[in-house]
Every structure is written in C-alpha cells, then in structure tokens.
Protein backbone atom coordinates (compact mmCIF):
# COMPACT_ATOMS: atom_id res chain seq x y z
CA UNK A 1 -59.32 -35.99 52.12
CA UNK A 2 -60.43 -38.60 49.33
CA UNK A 3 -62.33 -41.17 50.66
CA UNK A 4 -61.23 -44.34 49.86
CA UNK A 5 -62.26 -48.07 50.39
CA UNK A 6 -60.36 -50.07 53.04
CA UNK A 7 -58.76 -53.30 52.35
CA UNK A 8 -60.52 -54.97 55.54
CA UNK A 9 -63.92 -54.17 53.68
CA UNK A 10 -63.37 -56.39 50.74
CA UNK A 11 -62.32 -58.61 53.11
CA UNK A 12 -65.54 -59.06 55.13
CA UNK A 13 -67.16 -59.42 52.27
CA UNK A 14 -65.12 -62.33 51.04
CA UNK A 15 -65.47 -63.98 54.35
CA UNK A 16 -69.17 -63.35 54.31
CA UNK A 17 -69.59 -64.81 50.58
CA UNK A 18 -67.96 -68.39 52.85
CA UNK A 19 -69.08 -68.23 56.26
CA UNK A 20 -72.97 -66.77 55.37
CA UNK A 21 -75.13 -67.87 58.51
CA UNK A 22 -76.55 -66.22 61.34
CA UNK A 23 -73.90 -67.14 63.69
CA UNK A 24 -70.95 -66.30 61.65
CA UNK A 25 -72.42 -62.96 61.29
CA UNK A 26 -73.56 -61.45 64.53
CA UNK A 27 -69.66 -63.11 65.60
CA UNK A 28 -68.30 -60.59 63.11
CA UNK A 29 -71.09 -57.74 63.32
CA UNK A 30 -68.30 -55.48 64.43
CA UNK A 31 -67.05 -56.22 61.64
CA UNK A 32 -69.57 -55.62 59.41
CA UNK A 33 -70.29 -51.99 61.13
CA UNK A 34 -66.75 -51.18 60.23
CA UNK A 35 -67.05 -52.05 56.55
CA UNK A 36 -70.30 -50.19 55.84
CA UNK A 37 -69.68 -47.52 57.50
CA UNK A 38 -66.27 -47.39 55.31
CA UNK A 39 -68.96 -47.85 52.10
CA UNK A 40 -71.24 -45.17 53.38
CA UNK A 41 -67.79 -42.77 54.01
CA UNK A 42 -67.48 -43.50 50.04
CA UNK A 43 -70.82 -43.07 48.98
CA UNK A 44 -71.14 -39.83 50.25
CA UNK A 45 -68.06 -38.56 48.51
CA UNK A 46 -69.08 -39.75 45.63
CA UNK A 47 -72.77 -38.38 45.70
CA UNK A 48 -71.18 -34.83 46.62
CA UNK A 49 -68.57 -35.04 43.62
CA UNK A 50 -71.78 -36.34 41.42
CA UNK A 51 -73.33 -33.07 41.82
CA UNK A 52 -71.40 -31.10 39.80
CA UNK A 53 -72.53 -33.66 36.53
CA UNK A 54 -75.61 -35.51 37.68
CA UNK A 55 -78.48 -33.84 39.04
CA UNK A 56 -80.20 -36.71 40.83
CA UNK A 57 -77.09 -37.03 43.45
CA UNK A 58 -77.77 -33.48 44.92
CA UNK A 59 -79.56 -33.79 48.04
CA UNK A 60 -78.83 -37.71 48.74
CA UNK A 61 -76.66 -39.22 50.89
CA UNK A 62 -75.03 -42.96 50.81
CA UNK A 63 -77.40 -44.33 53.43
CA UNK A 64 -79.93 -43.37 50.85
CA UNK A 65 -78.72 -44.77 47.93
CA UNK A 66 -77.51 -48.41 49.77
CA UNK A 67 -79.65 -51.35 49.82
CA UNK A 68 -79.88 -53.86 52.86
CA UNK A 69 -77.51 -56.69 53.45
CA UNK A 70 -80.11 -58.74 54.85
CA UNK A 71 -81.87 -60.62 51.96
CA UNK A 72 -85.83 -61.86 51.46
CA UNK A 73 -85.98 -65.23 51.36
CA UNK A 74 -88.92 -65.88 52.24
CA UNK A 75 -89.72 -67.10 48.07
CA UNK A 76 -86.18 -68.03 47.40
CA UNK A 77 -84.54 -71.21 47.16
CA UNK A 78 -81.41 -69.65 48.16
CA UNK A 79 -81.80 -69.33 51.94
CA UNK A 80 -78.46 -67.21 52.57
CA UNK A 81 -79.40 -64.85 54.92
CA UNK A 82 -77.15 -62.25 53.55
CA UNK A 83 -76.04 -60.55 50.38
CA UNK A 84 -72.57 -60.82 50.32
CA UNK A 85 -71.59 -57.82 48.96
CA UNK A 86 -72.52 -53.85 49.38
CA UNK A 87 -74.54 -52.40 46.47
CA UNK A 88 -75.79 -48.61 45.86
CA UNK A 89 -78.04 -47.01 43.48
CA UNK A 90 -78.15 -43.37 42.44
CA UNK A 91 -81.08 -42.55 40.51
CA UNK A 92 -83.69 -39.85 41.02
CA UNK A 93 -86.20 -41.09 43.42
CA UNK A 94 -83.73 -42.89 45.53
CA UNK A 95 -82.65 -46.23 45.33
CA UNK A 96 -85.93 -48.04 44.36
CA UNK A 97 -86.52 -45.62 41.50
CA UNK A 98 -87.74 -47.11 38.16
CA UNK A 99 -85.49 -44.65 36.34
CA UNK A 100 -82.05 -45.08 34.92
CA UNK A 101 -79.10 -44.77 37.33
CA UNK A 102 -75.81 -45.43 38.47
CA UNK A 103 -75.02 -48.56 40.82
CA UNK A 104 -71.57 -49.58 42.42
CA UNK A 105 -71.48 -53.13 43.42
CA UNK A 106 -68.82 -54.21 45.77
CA UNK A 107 -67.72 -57.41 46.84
CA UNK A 108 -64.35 -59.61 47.81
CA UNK A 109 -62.94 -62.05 45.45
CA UNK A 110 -63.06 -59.43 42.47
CA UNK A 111 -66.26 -59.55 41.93
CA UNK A 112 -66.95 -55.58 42.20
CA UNK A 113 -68.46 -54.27 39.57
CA UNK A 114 -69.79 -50.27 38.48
CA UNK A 115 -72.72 -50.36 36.03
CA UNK A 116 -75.22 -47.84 34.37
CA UNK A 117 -78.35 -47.76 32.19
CA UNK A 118 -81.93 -49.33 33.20
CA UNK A 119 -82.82 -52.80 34.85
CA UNK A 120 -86.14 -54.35 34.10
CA UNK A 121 -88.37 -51.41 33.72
CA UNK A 122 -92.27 -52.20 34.29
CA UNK A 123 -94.58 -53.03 30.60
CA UNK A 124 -95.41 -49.18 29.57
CA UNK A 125 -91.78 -48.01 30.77
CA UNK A 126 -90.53 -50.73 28.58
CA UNK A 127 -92.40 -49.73 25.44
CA UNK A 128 -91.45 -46.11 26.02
CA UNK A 129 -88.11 -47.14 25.75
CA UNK A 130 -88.60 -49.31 22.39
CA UNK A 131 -89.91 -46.42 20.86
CA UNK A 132 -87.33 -44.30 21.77
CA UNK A 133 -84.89 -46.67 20.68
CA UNK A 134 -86.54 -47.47 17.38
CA UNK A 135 -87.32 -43.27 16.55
CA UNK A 136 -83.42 -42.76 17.82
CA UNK A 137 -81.59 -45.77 16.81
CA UNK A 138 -78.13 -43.55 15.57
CA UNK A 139 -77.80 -41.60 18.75
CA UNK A 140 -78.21 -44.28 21.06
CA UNK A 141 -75.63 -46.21 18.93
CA UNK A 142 -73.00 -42.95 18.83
CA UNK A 143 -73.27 -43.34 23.09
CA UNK A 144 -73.18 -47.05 23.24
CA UNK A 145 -70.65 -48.22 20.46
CA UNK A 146 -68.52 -45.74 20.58
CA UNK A 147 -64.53 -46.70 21.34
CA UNK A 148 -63.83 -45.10 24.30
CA UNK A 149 -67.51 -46.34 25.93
CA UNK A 150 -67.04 -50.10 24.41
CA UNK A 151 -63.39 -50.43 25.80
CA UNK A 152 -64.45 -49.84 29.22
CA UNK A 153 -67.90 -51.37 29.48
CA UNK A 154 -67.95 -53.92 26.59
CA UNK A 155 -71.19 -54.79 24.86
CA UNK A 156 -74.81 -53.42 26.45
CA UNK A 157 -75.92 -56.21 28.70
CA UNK A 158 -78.99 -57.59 29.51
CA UNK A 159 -81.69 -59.96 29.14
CA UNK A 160 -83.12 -60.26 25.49
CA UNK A 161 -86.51 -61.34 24.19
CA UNK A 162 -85.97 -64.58 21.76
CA UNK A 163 -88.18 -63.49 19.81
CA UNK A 164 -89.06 -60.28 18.14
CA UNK A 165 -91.27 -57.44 20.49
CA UNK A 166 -94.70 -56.93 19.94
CA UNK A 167 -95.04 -54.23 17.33
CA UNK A 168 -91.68 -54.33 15.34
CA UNK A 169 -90.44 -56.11 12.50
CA UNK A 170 -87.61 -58.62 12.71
CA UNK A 171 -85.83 -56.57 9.52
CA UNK A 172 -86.19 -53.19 12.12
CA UNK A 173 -82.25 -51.54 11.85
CA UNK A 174 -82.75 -51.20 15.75
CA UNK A 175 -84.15 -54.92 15.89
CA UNK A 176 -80.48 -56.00 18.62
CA UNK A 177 -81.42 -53.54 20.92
CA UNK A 178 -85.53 -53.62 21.04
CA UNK A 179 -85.10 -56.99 22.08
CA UNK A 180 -83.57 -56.21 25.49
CA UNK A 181 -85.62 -56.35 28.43
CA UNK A 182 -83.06 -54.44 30.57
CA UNK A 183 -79.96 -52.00 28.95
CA UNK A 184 -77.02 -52.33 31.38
CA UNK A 185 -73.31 -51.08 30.98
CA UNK A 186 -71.30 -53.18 33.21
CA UNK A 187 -67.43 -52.29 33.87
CA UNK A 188 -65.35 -55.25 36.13
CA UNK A 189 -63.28 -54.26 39.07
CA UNK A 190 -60.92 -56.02 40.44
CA UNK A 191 -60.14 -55.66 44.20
CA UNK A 192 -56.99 -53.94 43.15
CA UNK A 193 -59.11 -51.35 40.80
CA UNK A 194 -60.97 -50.45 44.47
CA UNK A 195 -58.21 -50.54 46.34
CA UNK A 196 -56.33 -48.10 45.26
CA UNK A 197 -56.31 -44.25 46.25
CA UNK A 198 -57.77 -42.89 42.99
CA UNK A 199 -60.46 -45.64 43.30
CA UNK A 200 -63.41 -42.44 43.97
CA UNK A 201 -61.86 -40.68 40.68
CA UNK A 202 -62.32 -43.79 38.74
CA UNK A 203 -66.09 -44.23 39.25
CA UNK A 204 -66.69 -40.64 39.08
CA UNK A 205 -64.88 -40.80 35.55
CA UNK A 206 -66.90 -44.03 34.69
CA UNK A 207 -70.17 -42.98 35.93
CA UNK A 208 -69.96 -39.53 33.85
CA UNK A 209 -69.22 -41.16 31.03
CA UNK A 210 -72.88 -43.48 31.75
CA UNK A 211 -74.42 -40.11 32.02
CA UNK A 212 -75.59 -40.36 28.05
CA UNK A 213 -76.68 -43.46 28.14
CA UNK A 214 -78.88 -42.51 31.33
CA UNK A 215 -79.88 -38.91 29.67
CA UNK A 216 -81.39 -41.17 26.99
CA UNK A 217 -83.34 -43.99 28.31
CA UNK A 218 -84.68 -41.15 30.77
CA UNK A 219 -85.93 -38.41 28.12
CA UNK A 220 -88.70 -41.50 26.97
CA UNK A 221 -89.77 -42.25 30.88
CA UNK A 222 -90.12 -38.52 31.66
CA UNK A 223 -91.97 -37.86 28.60
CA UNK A 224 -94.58 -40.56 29.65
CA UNK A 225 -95.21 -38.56 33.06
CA UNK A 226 -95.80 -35.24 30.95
CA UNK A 227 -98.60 -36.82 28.60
C-alpha cells in the first residue's frame, strides 16, 4: 500500500510552529511520535521507489535521511527549542553530505516545500562548481530553463554574490549563475498537494525530474576527489 502523509501530521506541526516550548511539547510528545513515525513510514517508500532512478537512495532508510526536531541554540537568537517542521535529505553520504541531493520539507500552514540542487558548498567545492558552470554554461541552462522544469520549480534560488566571483569577468555569458553561492530548485506545496493519496507519486515525479540538475553539480565535486 502507498504510503501516504496523515492529516494529523501537518497538524502537529502547525500547532508546534504556535505552542513551541518545552512544556507544550513533552504534553503532546505522543503526538509528535505519531507524526514522525507517519514521516519516517513515507520516507522509506520513497527511498525504496528512488532506487530504481537515483543511486544514492539504495541502501538508506528515512531515519537516515531525517534531521532532528530539536534545534541548537546555543548561538542563536532564536531560542525555539524546536524546528517546527520535519525535513529529509537524500544525498550520497547521508544527510550531512556536502553533495547535491534531494530534501522534502514538511510543515502545517502550507509551508511544505520539495527542493533539489546544492546548499552552500564549502570554498574549493564552490569553485569546482563555477568552473563547471562557466566550461558548461548551455547544458546547465537546457536542465534549468527549460519549460517543463521552470513551471514547476520557478527560477534557481539561492544566495548571490553582489559582486562578481573571484576569477571571472562581469561580461562572462554564465556571469547570473557564477554568482550564486548555493543552486536550489524549490517547488511549494500546499497542505492539500501532501495530503492527497498520490502525494508519494508527486515527489517521486518531482525529484526525478531534479535528477539533472543533481547529475551536474555532482560530476565537478566527484571530479575533485579523483585528482
């Protein structure tokens, strides 16, 4: 049977997003075993369907691939003890892998979210990727601004040097896309979206169609631990 996610999941998570202390939670920590272990149901249904397209799935399960709710404050501002949502990434290497992957966000209040691509990779990672971009520019543009990839995840997002990286020319063709500091493909869902019985079938369609823009900004990486 598809796994599927339950409607009182989204709804912890909406409560947590309002009612984020201590008390409040261990109240409701039934609560909260019910809804992850509803995400973790998901996760591994998805990581098993993943296989057949995306190598780095075989061999992981969703308690792999999900981070903790509790958060670090201990340098933030923010003192909120918890996230208030569930998030999962899929990369090779597991969840705290520098390499490109495939996260699924999931909160109350439609804020869910599926995204794809690379999030702040460390200094020589970074150039690797520049390079790649600037050798490559018209494939990574084919992936990334074609129709059927820009109606469902919009523009690449990400943070973006002001001025122009160290090496290039502010007249480069690929100039809009060396300046990113992270390449992210980021597709909304509403609780609806997640809520309904083909939910599984939607990120599985979503997440193959990231698989080129992954398969690119990985060739660079894995090229830097063959040198």
């Amino acid at each position: 049977m598809t796994s599927t996610i339950d409607k009182h999941t989204l709804t912890f998570l909406a409560d947590l997003s309002r009612n984020n202390t201590r008390e409040w939670f261990n109240e409701h920590k039934p609560r909260y075993e019910k809804a992850r272990k509803n995400y973790l149901s998901f996760l591994d249904e998805l990581l098993r369907e993943m296989e057949h397209f995306e190598p780095a799935a075989r061999g992981q399960q969703g308690k792999d691939t999900v981070f903790r709710i509790y958060r670090d404050v201990r340098f933030s501002n923010d003192k909120r003890p918890y996230k208030d949502h569930f998030g999962a990434y899929v990369a090779e290497g597991g969840r705290k892998s520098v390499l490109p992957g495939y996260y699924l966000h999931l909160a109350g209040d439609n804020r869910s979210f599926l995204a794809g691509g690379l999030w702040y990779p460390p200094a020589a990672e970074l150039k690797a990727v520049r390079q790649e971009l600037d050798y490559n520019l018209e494939e990574f543009k084919r992936i990334v601004e074609a129709a059927e990839f820009k109606t469902r995840f919009g523009e690449i997002e990400g943070e973006q040097l002001k001025t122009t990286p160290k090496g290039y020319e502010k007249d480069n063709p690929a100039i809009h896309y060396l300046r990113f500091k992270s390449w992210n493909a980021v597709m909304p869902l509403s609780d609806e979206q997640v809520l309904r019985p083909d939910f599984l079938q939607l990120v599985l369609e979503s997440f193959r169609m990231l698989k080129p823009l992954n398969d690119f900004l990985t060739h660079p990486l894995k090229d830097m631990g063959e040198e």
